[in-house]
Each structure stands twice: as C-alpha cells, then as structure tokens.
N, C-alpha and C. Protein backbone atom coordinates (compact mmCIF):
# COMPACT_ATOMS: atom_id res chain seq x y z
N UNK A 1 10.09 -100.95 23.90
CA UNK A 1 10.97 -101.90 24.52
C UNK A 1 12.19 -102.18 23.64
N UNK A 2 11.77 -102.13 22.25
CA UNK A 2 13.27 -102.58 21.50
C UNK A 2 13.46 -101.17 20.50
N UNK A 3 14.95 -101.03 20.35
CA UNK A 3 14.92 -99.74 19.92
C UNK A 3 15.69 -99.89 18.45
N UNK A 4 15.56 -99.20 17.05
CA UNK A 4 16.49 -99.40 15.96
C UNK A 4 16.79 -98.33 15.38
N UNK A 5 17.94 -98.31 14.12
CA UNK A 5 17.83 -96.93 13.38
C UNK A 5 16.70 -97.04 12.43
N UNK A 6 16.09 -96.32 12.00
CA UNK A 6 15.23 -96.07 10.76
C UNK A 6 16.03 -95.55 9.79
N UNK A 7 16.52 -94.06 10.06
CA UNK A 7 17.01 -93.62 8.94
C UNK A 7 18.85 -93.06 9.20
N UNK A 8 19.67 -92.95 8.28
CA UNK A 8 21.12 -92.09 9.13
C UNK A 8 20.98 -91.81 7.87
N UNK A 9 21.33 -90.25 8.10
CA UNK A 9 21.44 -88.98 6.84
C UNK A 9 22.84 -88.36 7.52
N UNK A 10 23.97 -87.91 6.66
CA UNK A 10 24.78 -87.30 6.95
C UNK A 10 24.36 -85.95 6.74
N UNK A 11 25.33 -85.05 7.63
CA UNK A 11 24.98 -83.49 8.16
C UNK A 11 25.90 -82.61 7.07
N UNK A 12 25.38 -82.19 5.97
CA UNK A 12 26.11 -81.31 4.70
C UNK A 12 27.02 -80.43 5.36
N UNK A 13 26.83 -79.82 6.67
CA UNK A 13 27.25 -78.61 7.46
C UNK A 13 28.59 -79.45 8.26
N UNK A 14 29.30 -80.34 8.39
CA UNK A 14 29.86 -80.78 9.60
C UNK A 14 28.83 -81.77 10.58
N UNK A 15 30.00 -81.13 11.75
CA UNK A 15 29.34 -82.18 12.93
C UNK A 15 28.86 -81.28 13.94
N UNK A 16 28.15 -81.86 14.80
CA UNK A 16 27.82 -81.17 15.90
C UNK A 16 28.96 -80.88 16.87
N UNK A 17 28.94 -79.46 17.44
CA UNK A 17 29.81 -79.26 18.12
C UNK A 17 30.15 -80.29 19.60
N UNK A 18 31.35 -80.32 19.49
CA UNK A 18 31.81 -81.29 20.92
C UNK A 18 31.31 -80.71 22.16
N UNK A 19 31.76 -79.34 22.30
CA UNK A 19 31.44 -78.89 23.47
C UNK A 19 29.94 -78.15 23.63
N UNK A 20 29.09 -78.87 22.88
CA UNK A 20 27.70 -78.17 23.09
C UNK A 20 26.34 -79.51 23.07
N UNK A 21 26.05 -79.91 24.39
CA UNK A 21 25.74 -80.78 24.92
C UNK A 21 24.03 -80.34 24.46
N UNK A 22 23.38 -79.14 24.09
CA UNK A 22 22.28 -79.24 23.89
C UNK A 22 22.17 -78.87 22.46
N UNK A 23 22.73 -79.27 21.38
CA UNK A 23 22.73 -78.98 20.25
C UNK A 23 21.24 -79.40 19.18
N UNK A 24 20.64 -80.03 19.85
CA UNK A 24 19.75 -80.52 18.96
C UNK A 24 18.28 -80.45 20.09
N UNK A 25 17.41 -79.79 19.32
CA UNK A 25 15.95 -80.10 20.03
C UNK A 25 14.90 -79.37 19.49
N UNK A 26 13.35 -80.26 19.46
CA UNK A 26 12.23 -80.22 19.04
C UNK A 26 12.10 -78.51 19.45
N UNK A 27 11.25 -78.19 18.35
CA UNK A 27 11.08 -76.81 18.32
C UNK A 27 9.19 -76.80 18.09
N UNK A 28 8.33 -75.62 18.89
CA UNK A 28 7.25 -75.67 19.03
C UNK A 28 6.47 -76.37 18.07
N UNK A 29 6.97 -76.28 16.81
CA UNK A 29 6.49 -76.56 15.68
C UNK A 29 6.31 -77.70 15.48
N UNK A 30 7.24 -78.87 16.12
CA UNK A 30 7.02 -80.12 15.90
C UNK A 30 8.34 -80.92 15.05
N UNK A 31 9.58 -79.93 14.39
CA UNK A 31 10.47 -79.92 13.83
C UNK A 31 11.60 -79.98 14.83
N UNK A 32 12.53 -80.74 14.00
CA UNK A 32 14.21 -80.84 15.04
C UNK A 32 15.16 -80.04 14.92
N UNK A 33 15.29 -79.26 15.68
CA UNK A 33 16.46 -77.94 14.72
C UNK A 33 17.79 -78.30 15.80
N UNK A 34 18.84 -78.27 14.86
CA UNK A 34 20.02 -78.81 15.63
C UNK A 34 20.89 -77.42 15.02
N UNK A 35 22.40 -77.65 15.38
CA UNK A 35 23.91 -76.84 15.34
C UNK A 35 24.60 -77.48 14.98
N UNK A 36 25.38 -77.72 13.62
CA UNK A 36 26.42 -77.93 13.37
C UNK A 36 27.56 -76.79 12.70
N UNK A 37 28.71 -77.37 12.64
CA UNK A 37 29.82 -76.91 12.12
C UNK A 37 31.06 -77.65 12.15
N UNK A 38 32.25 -77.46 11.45
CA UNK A 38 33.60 -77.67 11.38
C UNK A 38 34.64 -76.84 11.92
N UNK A 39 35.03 -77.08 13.43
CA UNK A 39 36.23 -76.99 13.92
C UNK A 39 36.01 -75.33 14.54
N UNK A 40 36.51 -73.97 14.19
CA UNK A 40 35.77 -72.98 14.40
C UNK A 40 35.09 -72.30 13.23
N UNK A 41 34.57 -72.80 12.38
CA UNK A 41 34.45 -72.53 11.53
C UNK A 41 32.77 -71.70 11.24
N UNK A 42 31.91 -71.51 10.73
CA UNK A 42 30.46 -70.99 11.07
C UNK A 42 29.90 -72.02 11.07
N UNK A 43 28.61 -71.74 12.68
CA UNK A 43 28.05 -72.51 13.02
C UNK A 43 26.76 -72.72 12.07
N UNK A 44 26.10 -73.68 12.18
CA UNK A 44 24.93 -73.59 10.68
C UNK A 44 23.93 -74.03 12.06
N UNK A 45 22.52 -73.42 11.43
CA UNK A 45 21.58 -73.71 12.51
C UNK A 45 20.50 -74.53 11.58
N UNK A 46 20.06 -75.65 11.32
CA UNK A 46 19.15 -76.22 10.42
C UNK A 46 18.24 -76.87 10.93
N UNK A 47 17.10 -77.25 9.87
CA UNK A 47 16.20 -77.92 11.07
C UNK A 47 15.67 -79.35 10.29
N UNK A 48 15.41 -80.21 10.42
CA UNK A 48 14.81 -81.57 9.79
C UNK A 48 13.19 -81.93 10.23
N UNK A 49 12.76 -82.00 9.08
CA UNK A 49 11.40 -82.50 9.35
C UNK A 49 11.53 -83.96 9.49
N UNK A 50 10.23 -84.46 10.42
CA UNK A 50 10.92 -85.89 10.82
C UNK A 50 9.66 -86.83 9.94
N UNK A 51 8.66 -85.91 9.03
CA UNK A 51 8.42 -86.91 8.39
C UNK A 51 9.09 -87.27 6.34
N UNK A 52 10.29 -86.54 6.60
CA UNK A 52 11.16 -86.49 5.68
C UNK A 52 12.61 -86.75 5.53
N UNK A 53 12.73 -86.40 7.19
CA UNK A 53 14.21 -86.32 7.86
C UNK A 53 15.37 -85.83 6.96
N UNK A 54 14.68 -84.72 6.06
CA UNK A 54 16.22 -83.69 5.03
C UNK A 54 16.17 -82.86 5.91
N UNK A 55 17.47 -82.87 6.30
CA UNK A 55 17.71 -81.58 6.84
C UNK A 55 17.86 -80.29 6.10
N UNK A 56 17.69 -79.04 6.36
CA UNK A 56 17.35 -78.14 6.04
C UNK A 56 18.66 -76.76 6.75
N UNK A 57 19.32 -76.41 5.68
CA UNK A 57 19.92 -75.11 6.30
C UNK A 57 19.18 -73.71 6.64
N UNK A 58 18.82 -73.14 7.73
CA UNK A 58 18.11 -71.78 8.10
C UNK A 58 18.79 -71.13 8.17
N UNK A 59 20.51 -70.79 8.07
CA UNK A 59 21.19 -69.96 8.34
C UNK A 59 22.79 -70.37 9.68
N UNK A 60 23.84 -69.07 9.28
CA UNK A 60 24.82 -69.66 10.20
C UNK A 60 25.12 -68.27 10.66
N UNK A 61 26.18 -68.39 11.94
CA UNK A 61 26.65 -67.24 12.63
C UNK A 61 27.81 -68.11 13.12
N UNK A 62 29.36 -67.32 13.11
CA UNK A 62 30.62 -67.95 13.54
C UNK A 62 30.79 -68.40 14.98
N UNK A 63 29.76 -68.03 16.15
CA UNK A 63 30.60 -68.24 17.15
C UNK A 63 29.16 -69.04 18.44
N UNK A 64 28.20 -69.78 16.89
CA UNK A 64 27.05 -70.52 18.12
C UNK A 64 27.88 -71.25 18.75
N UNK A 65 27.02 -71.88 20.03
CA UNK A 65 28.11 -72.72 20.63
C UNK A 65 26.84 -73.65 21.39
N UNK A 66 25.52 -72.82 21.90
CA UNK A 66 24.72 -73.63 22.28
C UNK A 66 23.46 -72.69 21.89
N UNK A 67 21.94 -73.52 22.55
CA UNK A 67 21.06 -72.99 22.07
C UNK A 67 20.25 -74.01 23.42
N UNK A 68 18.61 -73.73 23.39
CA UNK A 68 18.02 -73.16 22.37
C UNK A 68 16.67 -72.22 23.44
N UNK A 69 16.02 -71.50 22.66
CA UNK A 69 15.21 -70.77 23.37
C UNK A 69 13.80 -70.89 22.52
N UNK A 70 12.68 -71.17 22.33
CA UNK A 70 11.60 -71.30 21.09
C UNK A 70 10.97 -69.95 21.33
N UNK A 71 10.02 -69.50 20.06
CA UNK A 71 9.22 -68.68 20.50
C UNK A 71 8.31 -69.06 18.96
N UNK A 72 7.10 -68.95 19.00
CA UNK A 72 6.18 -69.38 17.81
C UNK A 72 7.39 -68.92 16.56
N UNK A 73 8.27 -67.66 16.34
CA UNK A 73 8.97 -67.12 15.26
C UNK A 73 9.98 -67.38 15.21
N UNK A 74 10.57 -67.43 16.49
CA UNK A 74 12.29 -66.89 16.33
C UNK A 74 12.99 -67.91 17.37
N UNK A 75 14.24 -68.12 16.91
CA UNK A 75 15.00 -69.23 17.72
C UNK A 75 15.95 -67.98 18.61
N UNK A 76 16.27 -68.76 19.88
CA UNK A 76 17.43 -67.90 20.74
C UNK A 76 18.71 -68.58 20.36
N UNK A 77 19.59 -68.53 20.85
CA UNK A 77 20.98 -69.27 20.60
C UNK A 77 21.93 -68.97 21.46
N UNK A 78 23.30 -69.13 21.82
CA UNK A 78 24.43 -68.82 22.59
C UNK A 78 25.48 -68.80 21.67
N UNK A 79 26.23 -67.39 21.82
CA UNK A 79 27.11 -67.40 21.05
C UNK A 79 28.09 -66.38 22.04
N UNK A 80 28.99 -66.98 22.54
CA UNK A 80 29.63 -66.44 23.61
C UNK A 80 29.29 -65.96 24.50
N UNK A 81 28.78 -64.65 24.55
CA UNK A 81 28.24 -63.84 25.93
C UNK A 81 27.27 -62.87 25.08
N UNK A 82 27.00 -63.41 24.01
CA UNK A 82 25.83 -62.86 23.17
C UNK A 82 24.68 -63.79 22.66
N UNK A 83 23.68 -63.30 22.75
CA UNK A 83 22.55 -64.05 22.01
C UNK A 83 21.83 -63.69 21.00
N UNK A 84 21.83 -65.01 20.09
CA UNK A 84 21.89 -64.70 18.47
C UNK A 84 19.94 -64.77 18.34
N UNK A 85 19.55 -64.43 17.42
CA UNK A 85 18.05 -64.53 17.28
C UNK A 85 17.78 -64.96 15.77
N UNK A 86 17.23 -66.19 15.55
CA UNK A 86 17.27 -66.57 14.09
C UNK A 86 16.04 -66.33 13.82
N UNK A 87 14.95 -66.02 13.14
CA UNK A 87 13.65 -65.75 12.25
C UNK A 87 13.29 -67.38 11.95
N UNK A 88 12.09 -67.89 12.42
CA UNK A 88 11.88 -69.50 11.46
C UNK A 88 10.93 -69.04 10.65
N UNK A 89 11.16 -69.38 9.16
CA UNK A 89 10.20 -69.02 8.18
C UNK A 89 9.41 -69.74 8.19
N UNK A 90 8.05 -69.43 7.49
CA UNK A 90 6.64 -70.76 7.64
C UNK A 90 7.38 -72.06 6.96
C-alpha cells in the first residue's frame, strides 16, 4: 500500500536510453539486467543483483537500442535490424 526508495545507485555507464521503453527487466535468474549508454555512444548491457543492488557491467555493443529475450545462458537484444546475443556467465 505505501511505496519508498530503499536504495539510488548511480549508473557508471550513462543513462538509459530515451527511446527504449523496455530497457530494464528480471532475467530467469532472478537478477535485473538493464541498457545503458551516453548519447550514441556504446550501449553497456549490465545486470544488478537485488540483494546487493551493484550493478555489474556484462559487456557493450554500439547500436543496442532495446531488448530483451532470456534463455537459461544467453540474453537477446535489438540493435537495429540485428540481434545481438550476450553469454550470462554463472
């Protein structure tokens, strides 16, 4: 019924992109893996554990824009009219 912040951590990578409305979401694992970046700059794909809430860099590619696809291993992504495939390590 009543809602607060717990924690605000700034994003080492930038901000989340403006024009990418699904940038952030729970991944099978139980982890939050979001998209950020600066302006067009490379997109960073990271993920935060939420009983630590550090975010974590997994890697970047210049032209993510949205996401996401799960699979027990590997993340999908959108990167123009291509789709990127990231590896999640244990």
């Amino acid at each position: 019924k009543r809602r607060s912040m717990v924690r605000k951590n700034k994003l080492p990578w930038g901000q989340v992109p403006s024009a990418s409305f699904n940038s952030l979401d729970v991944g099978p694992d139980g982890l939050v893996y979001g998209i950020a970046g600066i302006g067009t700059a490379h997109r960073v794909v990271y993920v935060v554990d939420p009983k630590t809430h550090a975010p974590k860099k997994l890697g970047e590619h210049p032209a993510i824009h949205a996401g996401w696809g799960f699979t027990q291993k590997h993340i999908y992504l959108c990167a123009g009219s291509d789709v990127v495939k990231f590896a999640v390590e244990p």
